[in-house]
C-alpha atoms as a PDB file:
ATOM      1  CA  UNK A   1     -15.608  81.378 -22.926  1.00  0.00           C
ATOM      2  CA  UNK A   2     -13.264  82.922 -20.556  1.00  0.00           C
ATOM      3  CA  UNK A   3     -12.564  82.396 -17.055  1.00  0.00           C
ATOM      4  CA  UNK A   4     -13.331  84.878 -14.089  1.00  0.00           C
ATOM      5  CA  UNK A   5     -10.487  84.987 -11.221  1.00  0.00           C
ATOM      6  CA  UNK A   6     -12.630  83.422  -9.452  1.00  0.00           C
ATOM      7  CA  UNK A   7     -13.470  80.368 -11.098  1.00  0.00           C
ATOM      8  CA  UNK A   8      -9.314  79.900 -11.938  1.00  0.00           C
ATOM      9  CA  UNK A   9      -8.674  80.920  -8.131  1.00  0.00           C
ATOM     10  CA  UNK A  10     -11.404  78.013  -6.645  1.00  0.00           C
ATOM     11  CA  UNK A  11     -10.018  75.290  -9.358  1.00  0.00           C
ATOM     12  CA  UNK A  12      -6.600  75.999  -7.857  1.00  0.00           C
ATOM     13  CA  UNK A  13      -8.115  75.717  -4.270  1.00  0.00           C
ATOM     14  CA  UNK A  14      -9.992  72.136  -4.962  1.00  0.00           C
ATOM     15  CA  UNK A  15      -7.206  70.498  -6.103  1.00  0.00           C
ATOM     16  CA  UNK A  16      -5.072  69.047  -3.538  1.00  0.00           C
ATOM     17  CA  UNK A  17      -1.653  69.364  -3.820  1.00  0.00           C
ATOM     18  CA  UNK A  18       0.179  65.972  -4.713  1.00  0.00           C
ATOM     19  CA  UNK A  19       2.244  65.850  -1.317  1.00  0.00           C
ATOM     20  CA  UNK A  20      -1.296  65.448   0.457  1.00  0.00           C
ATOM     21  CA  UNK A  21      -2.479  62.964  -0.801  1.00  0.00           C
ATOM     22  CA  UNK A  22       0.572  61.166  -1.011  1.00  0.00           C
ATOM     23  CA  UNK A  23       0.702  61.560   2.807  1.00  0.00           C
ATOM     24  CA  UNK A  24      -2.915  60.804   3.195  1.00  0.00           C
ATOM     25  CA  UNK A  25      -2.862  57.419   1.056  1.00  0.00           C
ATOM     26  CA  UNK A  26       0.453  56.152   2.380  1.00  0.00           C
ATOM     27  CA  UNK A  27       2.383  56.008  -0.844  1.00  0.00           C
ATOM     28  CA  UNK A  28       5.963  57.357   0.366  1.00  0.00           C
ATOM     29  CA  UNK A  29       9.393  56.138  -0.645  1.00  0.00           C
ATOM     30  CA  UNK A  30       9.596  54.453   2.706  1.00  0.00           C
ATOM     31  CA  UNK A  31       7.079  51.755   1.187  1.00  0.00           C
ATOM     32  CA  UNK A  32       9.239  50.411  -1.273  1.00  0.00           C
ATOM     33  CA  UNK A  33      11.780  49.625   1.799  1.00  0.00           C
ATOM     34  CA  UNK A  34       8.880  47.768   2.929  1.00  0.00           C
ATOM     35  CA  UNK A  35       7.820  45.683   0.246  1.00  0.00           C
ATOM     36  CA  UNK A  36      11.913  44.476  -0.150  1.00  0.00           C
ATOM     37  CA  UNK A  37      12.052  43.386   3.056  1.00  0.00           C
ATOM     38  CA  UNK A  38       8.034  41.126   3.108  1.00  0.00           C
ATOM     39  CA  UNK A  39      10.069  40.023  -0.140  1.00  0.00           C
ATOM     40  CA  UNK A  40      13.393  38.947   1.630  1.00  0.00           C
ATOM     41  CA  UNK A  41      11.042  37.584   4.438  1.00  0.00           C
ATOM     42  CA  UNK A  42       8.912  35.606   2.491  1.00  0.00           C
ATOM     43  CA  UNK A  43      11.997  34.173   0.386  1.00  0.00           C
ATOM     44  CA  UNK A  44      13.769  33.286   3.680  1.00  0.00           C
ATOM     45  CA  UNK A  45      10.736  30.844   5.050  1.00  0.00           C
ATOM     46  CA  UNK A  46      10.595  29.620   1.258  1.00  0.00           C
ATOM     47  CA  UNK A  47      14.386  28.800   1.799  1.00  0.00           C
ATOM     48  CA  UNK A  48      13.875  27.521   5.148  1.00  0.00           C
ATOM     49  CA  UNK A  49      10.568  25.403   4.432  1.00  0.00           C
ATOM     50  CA  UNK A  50      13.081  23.442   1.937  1.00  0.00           C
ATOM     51  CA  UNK A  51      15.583  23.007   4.249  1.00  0.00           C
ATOM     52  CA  UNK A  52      13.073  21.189   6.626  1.00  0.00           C
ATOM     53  CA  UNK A  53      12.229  18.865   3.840  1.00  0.00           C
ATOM     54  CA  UNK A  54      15.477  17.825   2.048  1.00  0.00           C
ATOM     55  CA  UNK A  55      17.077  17.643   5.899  1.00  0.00           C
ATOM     56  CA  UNK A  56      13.894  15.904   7.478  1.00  0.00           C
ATOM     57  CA  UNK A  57      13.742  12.947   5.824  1.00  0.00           C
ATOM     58  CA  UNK A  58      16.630  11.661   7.037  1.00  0.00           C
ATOM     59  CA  UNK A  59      14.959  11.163  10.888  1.00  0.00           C
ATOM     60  CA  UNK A  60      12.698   8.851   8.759  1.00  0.00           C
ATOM     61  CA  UNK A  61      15.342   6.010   9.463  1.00  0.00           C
ATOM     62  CA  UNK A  62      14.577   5.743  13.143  1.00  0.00           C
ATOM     63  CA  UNK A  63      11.127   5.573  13.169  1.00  0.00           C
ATOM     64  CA  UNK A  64       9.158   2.824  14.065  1.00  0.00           C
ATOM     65  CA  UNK A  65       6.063   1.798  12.021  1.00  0.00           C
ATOM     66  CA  UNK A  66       3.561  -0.923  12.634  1.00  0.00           C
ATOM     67  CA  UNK A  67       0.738  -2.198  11.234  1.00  0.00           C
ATOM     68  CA  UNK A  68      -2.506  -4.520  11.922  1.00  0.00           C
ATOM     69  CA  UNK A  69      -2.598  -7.227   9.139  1.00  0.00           C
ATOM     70  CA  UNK A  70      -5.188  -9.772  10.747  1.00  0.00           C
ATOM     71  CA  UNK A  71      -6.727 -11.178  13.872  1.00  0.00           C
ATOM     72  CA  UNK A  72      -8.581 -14.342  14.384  1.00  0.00           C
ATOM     73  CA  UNK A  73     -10.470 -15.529  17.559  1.00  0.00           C
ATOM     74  CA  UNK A  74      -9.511 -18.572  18.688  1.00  0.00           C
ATOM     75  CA  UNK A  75     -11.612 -19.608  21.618  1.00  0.00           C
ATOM     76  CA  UNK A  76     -13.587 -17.875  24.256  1.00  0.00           C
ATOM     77  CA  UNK A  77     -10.412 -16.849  26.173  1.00  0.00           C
ATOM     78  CA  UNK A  78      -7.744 -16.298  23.247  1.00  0.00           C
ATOM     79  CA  UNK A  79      -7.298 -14.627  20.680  1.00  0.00           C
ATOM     80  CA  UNK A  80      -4.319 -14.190  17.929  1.00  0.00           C
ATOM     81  CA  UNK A  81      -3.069 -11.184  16.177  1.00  0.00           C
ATOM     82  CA  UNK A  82      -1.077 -11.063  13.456  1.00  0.00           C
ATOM     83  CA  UNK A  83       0.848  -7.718  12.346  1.00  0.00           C
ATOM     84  CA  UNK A  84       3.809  -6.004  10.623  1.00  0.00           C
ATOM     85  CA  UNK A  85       6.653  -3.907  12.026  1.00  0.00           C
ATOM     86  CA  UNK A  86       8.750  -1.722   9.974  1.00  0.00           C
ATOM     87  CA  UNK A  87      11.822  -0.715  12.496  1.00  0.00           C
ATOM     88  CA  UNK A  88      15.741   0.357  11.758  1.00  0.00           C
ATOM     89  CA  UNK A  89      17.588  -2.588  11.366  1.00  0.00           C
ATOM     90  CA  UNK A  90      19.509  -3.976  14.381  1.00  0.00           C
ATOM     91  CA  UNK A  91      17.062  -2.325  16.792  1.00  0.00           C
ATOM     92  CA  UNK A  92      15.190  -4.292  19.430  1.00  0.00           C
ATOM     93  CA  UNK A  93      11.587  -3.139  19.414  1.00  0.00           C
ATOM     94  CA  UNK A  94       8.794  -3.857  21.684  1.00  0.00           C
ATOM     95  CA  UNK A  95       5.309  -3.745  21.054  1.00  0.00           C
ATOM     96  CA  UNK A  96       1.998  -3.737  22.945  1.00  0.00           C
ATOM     97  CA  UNK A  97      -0.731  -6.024  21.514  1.00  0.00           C
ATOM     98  CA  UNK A  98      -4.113  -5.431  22.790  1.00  0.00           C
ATOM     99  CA  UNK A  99      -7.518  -7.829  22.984  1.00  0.00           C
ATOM    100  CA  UNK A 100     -10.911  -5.507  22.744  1.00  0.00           C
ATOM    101  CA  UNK A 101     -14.383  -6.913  24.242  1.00  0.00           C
ATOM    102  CA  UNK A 102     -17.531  -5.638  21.741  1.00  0.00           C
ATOM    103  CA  UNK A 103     -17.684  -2.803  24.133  1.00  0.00           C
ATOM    104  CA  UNK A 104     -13.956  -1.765  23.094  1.00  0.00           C
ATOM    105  CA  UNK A 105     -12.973  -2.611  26.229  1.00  0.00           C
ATOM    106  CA  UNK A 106      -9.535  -4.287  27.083  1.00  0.00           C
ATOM    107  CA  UNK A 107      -9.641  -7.495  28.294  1.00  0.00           C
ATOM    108  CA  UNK A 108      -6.078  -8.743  27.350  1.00  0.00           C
ATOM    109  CA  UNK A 109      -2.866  -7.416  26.350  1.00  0.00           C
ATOM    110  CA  UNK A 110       0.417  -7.902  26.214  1.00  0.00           C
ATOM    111  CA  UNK A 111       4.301  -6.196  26.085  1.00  0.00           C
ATOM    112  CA  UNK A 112       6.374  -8.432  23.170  1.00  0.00           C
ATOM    113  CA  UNK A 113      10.161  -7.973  23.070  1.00  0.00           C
ATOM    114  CA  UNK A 114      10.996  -8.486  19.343  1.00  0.00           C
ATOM    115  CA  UNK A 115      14.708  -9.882  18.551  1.00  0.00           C
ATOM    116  CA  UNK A 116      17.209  -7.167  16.562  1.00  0.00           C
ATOM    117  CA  UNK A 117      17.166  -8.452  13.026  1.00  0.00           C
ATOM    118  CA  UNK A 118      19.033  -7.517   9.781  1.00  0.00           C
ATOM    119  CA  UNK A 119      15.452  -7.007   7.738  1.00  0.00           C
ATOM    120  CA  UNK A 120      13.288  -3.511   8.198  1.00  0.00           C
ATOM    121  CA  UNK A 121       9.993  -5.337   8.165  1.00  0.00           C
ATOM    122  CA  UNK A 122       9.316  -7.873   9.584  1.00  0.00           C
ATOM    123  CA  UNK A 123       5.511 -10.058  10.922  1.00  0.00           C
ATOM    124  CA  UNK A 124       4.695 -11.768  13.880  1.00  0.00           C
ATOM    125  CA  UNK A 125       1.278 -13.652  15.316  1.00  0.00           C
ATOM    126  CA  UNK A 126       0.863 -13.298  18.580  1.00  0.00           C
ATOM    127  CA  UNK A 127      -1.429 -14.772  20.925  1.00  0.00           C
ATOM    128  CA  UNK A 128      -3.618 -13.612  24.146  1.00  0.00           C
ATOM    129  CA  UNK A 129      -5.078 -14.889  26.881  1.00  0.00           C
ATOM    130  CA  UNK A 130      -8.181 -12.481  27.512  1.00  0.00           C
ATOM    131  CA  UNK A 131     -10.655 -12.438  30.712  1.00  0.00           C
ATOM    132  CA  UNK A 132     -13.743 -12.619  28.491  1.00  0.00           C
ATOM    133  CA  UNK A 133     -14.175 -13.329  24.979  1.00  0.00           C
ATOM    134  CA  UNK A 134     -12.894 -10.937  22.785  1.00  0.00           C
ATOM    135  CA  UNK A 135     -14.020  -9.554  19.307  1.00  0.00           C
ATOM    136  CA  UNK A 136     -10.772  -7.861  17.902  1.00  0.00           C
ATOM    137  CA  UNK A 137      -6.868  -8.313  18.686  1.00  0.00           C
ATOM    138  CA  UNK A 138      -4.733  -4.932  17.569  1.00  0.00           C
ATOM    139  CA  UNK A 139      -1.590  -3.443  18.165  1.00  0.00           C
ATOM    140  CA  UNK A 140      -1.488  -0.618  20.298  1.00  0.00           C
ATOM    141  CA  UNK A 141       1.921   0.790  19.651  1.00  0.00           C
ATOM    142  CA  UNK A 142       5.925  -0.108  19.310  1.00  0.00           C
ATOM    143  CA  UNK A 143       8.664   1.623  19.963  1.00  0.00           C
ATOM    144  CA  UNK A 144      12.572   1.380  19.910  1.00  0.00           C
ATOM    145  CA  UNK A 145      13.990  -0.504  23.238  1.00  0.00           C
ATOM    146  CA  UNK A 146      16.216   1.572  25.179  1.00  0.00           C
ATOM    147  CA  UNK A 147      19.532  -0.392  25.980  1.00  0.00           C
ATOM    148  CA  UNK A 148      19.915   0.192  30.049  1.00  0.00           C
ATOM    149  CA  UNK A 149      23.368   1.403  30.929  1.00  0.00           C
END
């Protein structure tokens, strides 16, 4: 079977040159620039993501941890809670004890100053006078004490 010039002429029309659809599709040299650098980008927050972590911990030292161990009732107008604090050593911490109604509402709390001590972790019992009888004691937060100049 042999080809008219026509028939050789149109199969040389419908295909596109390879330039075209290079430009049409986006595949250039200039791509390859582009992948290096999401590469070099995506290595770099790698690198610094690491950084964060091996340097971060070491902020871990001044932080202030507490924690609810227990709380008994001890009358209609007291009640005594009993808790843990994990704090750097040698810093005075203070700590805000709250007394909750069954309506979680506050009817006692206090501010405790807690001595500088050699040992991270340390527990205390507290008690609080409440204005009506309370159903649960917890501590509401601690924090390192600021020595005023």
């Amino acid at each position: 079977m042999t080809q008219t010039p026509d028939a050789a002429s149109r199969a040389e029309v419908s295909s596109p040159a390879p330039a075209t659809v290079d430009d049409r599709y986006g595949r250039s040299r200039q791509r390859g620039i582009d992948t290096r650098i999401g590469w070099a980008l995506a290595g770099a927050a790698v690198l610094a993501g690491l950084i964060f972590l091996a340097f971060g911990g070491w902020q871990e030292t001044s932080r202030v941890e507490y924690r609810d161990l227990a709380y008994s009732v001890e009358g209609q107008r007291e009640v005594r809670v009993d808790f843990e604090v994990t704090a750097p050593a040698g810093a005075p911490v203070a700590c805000t004890i709250e007394a909750l109604s069954p309506s979680y509402a506050t009817v006692g709390w206090k501010v405790i100053e807690l001595e500088p001590s050699d040992t991270r972790t340390r527990r205390f019992s507290e008690t609080l006078v409440t204005t009506y009888e309370a159903t649960t004691g917890v501590v509401r937060s601690c924090w390192i004490v600021e020595e005023s100049a």
